[in-house]
PDB file of N, CA and C in Angstrom:
ATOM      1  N   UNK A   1     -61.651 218.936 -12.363  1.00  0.00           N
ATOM      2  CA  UNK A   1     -60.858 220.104 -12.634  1.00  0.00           C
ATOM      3  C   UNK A   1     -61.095 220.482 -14.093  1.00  0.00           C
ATOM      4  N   UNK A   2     -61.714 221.597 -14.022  1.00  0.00           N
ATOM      5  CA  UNK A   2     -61.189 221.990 -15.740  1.00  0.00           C
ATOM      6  C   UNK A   2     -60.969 223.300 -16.185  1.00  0.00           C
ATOM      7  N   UNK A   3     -60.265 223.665 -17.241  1.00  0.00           N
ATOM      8  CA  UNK A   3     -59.346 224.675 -17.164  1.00  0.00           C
ATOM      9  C   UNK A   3     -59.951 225.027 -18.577  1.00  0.00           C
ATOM     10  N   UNK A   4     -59.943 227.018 -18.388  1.00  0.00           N
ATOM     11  CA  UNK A   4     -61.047 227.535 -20.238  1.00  0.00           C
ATOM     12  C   UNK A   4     -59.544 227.804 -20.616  1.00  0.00           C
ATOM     13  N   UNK A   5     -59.985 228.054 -21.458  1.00  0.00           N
ATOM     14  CA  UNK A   5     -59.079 228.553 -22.373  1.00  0.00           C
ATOM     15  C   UNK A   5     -58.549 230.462 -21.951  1.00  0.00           C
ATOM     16  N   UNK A   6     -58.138 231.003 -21.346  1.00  0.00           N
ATOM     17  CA  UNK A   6     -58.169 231.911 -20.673  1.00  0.00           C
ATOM     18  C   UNK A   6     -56.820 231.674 -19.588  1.00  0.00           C
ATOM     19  N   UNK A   7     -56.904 230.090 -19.282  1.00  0.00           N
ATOM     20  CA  UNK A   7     -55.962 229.790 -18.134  1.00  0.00           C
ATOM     21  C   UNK A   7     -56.374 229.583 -16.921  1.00  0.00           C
ATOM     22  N   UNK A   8     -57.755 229.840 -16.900  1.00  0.00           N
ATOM     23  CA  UNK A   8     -58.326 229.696 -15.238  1.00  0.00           C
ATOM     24  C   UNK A   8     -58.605 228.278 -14.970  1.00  0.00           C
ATOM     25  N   UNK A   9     -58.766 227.519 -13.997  1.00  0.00           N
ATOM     26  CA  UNK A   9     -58.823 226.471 -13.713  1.00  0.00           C
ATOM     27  C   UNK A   9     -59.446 226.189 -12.215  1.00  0.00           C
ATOM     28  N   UNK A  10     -60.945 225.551 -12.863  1.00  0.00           N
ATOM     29  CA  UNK A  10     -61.816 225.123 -11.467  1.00  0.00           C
ATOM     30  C   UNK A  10     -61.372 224.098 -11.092  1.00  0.00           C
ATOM     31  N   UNK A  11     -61.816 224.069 -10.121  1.00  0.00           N
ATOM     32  CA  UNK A  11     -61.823 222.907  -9.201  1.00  0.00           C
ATOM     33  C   UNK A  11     -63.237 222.408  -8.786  1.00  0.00           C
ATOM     34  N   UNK A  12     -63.520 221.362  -8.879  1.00  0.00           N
ATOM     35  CA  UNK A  12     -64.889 220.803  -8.287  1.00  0.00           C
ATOM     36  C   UNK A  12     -64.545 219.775  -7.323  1.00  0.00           C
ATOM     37  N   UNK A  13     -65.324 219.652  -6.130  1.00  0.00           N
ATOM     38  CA  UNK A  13     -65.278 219.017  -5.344  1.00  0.00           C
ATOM     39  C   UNK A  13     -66.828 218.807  -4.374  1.00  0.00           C
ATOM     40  N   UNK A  14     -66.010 218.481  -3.095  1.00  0.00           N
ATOM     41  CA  UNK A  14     -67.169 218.393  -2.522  1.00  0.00           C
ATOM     42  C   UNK A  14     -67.142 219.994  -1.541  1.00  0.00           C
ATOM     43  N   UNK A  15     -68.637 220.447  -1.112  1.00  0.00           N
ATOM     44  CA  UNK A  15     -68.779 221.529  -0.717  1.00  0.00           C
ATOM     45  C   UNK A  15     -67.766 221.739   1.014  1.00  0.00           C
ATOM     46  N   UNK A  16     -67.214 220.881   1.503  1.00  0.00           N
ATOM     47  CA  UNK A  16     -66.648 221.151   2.529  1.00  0.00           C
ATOM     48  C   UNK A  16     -65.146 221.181   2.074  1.00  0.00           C
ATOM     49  N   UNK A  17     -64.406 221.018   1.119  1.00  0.00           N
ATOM     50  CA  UNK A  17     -63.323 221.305   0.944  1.00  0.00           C
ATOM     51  C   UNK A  17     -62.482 221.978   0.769  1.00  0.00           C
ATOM     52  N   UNK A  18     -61.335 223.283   1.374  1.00  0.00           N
ATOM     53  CA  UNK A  18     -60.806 223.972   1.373  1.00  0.00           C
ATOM     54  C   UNK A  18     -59.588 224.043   0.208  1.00  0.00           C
ATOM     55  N   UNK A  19     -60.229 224.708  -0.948  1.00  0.00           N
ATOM     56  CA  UNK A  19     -59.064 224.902  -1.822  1.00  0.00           C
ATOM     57  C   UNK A  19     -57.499 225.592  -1.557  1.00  0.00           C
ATOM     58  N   UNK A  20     -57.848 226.231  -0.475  1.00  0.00           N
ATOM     59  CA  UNK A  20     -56.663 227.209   0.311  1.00  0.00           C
ATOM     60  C   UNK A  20     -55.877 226.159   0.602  1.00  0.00           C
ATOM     61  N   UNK A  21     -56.392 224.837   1.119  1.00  0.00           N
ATOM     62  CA  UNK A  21     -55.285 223.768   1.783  1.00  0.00           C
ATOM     63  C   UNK A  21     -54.025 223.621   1.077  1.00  0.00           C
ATOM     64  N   UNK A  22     -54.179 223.038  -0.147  1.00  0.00           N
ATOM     65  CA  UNK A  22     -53.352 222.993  -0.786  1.00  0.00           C
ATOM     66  C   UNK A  22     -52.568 223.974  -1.591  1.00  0.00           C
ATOM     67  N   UNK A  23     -53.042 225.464  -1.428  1.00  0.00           N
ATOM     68  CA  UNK A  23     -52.258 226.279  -2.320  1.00  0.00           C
ATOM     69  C   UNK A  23     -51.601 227.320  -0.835  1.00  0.00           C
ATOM     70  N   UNK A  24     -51.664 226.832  -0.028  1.00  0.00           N
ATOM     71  CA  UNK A  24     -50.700 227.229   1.026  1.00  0.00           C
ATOM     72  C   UNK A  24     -50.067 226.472   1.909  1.00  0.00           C
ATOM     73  N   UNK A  25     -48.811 227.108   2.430  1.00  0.00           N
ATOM     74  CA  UNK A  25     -47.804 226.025   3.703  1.00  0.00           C
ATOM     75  C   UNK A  25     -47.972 227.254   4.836  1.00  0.00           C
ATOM     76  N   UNK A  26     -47.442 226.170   6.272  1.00  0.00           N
ATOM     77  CA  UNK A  26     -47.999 227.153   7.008  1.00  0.00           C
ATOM     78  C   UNK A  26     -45.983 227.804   7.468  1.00  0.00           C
ATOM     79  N   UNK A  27     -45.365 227.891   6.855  1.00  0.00           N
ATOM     80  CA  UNK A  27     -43.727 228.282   7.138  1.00  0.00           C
ATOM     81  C   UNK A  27     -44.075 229.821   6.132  1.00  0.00           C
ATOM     82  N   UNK A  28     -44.073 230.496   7.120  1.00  0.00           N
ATOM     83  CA  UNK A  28     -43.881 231.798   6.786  1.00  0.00           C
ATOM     84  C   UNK A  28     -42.684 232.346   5.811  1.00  0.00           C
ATOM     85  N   UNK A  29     -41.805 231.861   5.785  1.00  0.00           N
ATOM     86  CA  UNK A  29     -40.197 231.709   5.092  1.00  0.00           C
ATOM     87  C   UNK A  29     -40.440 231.902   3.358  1.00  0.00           C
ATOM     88  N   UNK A  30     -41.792 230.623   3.518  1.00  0.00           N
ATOM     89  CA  UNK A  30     -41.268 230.145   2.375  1.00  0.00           C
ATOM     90  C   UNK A  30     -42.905 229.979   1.763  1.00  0.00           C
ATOM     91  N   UNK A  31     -43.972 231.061   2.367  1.00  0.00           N
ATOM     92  CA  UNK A  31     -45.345 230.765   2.077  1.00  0.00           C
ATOM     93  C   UNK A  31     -45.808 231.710   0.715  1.00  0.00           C
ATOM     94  N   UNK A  32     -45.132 232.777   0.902  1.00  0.00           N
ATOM     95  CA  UNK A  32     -45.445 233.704  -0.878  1.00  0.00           C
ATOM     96  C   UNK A  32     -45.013 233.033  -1.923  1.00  0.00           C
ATOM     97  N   UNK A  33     -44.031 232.475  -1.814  1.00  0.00           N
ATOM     98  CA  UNK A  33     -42.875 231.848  -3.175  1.00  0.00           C
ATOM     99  C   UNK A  33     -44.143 230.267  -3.352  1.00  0.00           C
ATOM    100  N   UNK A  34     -44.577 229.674  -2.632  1.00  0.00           N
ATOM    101  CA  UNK A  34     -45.307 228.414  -2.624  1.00  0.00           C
ATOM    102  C   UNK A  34     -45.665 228.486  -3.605  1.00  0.00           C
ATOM    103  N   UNK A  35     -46.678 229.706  -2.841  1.00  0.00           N
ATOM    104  CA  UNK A  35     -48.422 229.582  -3.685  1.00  0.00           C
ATOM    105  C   UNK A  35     -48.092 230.904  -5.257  1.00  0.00           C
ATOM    106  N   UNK A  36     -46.934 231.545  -5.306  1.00  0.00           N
ATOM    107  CA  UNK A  36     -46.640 231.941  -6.719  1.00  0.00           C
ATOM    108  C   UNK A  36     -46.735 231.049  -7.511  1.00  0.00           C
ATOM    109  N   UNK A  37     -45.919 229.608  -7.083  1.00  0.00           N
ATOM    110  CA  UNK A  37     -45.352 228.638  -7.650  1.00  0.00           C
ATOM    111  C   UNK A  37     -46.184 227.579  -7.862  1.00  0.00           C
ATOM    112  N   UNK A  38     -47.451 227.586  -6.717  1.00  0.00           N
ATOM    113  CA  UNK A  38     -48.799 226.656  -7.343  1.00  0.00           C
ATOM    114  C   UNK A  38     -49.282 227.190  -8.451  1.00  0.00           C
ATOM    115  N   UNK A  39     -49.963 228.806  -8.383  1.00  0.00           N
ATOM    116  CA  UNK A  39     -50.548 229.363  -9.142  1.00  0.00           C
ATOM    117  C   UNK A  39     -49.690 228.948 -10.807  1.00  0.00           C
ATOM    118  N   UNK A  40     -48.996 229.422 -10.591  1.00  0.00           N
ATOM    119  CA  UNK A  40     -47.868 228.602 -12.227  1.00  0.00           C
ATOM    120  C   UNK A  40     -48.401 228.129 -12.589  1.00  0.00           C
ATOM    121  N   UNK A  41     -48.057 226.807 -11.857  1.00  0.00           N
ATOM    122  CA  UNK A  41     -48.421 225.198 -11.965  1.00  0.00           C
ATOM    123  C   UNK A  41     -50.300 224.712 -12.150  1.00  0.00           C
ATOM    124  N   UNK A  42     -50.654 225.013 -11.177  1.00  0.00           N
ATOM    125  CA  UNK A  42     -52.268 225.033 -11.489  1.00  0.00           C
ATOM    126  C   UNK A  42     -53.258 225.789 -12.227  1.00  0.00           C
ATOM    127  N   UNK A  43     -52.732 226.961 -11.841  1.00  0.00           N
ATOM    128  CA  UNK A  43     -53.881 228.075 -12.268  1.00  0.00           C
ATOM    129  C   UNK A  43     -53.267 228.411 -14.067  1.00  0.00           C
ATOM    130  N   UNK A  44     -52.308 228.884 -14.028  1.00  0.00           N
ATOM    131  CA  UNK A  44     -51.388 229.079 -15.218  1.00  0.00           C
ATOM    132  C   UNK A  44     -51.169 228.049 -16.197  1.00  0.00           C
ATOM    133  N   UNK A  45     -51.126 226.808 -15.865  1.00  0.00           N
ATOM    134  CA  UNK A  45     -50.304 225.376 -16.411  1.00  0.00           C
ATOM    135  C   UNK A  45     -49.188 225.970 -17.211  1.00  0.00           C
ATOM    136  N   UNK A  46     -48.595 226.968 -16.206  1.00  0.00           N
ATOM    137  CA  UNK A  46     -46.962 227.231 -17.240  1.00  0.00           C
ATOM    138  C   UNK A  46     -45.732 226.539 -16.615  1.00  0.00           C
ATOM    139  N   UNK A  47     -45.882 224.976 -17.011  1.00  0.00           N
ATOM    140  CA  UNK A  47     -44.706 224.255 -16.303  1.00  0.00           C
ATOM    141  C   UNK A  47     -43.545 224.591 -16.732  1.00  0.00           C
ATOM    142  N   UNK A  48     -43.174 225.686 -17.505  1.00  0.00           N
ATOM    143  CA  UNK A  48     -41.714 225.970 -18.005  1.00  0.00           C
ATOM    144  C   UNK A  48     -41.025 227.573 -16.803  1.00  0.00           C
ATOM    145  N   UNK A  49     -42.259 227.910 -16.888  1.00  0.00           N
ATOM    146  CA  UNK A  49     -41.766 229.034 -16.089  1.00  0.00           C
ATOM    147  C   UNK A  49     -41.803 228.724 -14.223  1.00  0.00           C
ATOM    148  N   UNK A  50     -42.448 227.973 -13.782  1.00  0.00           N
ATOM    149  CA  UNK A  50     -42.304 226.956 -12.423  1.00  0.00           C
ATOM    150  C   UNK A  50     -41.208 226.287 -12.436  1.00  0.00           C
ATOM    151  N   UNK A  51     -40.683 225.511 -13.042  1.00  0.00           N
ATOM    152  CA  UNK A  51     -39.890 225.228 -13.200  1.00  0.00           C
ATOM    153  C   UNK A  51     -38.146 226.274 -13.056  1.00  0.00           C
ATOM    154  N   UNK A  52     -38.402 227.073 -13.927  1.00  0.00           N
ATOM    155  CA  UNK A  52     -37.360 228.280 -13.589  1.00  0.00           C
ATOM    156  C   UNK A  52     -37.226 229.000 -12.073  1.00  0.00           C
ATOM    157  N   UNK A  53     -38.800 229.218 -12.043  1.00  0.00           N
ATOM    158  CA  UNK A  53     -39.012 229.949 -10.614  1.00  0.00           C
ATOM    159  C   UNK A  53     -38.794 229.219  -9.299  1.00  0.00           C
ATOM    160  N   UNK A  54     -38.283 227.642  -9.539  1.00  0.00           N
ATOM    161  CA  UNK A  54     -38.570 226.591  -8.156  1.00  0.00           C
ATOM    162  C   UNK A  54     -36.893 226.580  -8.068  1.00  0.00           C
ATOM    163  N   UNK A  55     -36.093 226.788  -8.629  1.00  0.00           N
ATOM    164  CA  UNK A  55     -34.724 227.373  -7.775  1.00  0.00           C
ATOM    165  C   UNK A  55     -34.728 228.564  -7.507  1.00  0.00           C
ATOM    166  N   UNK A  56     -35.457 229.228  -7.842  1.00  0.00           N
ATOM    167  CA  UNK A  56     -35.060 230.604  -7.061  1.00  0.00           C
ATOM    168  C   UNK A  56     -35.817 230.660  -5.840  1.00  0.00           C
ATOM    169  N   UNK A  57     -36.727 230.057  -6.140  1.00  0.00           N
ATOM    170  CA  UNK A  57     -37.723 229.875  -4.537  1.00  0.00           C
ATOM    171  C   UNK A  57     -37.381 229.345  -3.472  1.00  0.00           C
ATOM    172  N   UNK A  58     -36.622 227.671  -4.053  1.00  0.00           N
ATOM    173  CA  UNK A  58     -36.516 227.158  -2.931  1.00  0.00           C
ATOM    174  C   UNK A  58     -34.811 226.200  -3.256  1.00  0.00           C
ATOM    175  N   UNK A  59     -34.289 226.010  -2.025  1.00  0.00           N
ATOM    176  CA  UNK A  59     -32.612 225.384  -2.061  1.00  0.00           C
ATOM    177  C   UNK A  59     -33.027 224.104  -2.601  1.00  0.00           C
ATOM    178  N   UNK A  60     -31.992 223.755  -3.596  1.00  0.00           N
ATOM    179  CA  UNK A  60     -31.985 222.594  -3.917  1.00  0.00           C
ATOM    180  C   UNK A  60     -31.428 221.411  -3.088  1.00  0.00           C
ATOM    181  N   UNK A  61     -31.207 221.800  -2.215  1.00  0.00           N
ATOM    182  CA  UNK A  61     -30.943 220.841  -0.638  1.00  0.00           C
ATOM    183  C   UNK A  61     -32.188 220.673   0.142  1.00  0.00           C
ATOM    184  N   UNK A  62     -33.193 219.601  -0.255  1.00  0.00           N
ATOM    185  CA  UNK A  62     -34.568 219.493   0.582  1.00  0.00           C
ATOM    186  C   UNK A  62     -34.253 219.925   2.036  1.00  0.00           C
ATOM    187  N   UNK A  63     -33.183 219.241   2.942  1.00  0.00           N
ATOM    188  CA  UNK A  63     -32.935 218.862   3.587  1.00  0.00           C
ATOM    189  C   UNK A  63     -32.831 220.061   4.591  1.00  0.00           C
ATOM    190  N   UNK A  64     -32.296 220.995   4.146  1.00  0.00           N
ATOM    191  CA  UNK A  64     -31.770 222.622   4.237  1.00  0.00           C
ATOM    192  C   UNK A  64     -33.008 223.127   4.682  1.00  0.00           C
ATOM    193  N   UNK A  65     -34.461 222.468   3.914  1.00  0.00           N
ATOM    194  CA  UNK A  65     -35.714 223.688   4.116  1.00  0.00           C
ATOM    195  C   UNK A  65     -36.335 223.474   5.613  1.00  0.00           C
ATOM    196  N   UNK A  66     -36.701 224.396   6.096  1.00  0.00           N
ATOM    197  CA  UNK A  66     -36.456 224.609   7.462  1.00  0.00           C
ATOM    198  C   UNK A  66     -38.487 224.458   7.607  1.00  0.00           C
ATOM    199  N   UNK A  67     -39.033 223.265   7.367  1.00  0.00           N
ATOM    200  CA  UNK A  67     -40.558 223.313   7.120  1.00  0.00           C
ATOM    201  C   UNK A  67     -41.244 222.058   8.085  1.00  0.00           C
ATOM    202  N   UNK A  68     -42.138 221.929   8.372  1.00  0.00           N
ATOM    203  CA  UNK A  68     -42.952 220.945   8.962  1.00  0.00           C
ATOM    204  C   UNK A  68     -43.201 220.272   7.540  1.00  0.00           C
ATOM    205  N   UNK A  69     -43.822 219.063   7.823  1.00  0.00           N
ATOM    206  CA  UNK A  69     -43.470 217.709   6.960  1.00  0.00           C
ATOM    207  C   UNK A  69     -44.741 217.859   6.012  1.00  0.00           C
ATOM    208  N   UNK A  70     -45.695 218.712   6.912  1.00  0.00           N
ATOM    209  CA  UNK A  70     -46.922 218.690   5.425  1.00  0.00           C
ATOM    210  C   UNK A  70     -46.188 219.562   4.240  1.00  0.00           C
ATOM    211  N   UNK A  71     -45.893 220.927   4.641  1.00  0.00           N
ATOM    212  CA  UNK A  71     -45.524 221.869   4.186  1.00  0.00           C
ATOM    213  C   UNK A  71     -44.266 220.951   3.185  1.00  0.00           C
ATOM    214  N   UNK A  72     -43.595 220.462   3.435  1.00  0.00           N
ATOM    215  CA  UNK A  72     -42.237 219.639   2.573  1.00  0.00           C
ATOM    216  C   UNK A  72     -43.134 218.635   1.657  1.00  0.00           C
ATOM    217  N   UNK A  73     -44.012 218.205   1.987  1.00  0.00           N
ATOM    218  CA  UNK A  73     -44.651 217.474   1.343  1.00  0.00           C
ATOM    219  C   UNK A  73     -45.357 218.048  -0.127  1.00  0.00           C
ATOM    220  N   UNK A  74     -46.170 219.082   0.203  1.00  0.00           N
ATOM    221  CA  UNK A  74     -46.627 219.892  -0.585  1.00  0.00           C
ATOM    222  C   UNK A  74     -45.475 220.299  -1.531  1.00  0.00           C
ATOM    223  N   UNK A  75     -44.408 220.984  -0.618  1.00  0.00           N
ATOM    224  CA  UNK A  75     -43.324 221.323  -2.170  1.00  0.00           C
ATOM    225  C   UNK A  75     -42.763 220.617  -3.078  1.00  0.00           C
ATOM    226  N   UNK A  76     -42.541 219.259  -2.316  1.00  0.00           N
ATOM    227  CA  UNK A  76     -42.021 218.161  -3.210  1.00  0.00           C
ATOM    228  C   UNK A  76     -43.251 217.572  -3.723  1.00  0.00           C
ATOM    229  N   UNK A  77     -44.431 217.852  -3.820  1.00  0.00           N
ATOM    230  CA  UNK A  77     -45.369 217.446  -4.784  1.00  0.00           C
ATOM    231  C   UNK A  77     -44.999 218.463  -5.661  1.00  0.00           C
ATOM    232  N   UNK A  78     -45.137 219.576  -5.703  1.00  0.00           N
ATOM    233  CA  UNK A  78     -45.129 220.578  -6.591  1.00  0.00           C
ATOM    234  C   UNK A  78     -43.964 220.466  -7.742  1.00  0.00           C
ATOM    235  N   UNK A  79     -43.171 220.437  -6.895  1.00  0.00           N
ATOM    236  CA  UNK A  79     -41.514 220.244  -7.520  1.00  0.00           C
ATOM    237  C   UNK A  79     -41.571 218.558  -7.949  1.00  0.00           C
ATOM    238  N   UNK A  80     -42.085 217.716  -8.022  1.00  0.00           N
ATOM    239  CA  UNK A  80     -42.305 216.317  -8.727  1.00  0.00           C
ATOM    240  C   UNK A  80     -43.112 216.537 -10.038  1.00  0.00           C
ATOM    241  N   UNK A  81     -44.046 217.456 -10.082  1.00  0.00           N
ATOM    242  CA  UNK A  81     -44.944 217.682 -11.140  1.00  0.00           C
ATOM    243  C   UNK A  81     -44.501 218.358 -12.006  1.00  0.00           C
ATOM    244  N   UNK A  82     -43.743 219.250 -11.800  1.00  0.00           N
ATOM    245  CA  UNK A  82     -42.575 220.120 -12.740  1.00  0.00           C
ATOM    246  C   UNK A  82     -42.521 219.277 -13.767  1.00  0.00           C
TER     247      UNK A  82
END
């Protein structure tokens, strides 16, 4: 991964790997607010403003979010990295 000075941030990998995987969930509810909230976090590295934006996105009751377990997984990675 490395990131210019600009804010953009590659990714290198191997040629079969889908960068989309991880910057989307498949819960329609809650799939724009995600990947705003990756982009922050990855593309941006503005952990202050992700941070602000991850209660308004999502209930602070995990329990409440109405998601399949990858999709919960992914947010609570996101929301751990905060």
């Amino acid at each position: 991964m490395i990131t210019d000075v600009g804010g953009n941030t590659f990714y290198i990998g191997t040629p079969h790997a889908d960068p989309a995987f991880y910057r989307t969930i498949e819960s329609e509810e809650y799939a724009k607010n995600f990947e705003m909230l990756y982009d922050l976090m990855y593309s941006k590295e503005d952990s202050n403003s992700a941070f602000n934006m991850l209660g308004k996105f999502f209930p602070a009751d995990v329990n409440s979010i109405n998601v399949g377990d990858l999709d919960l997984a992914k947010i609570l990675l996101v929301a751990f990295l905060i």
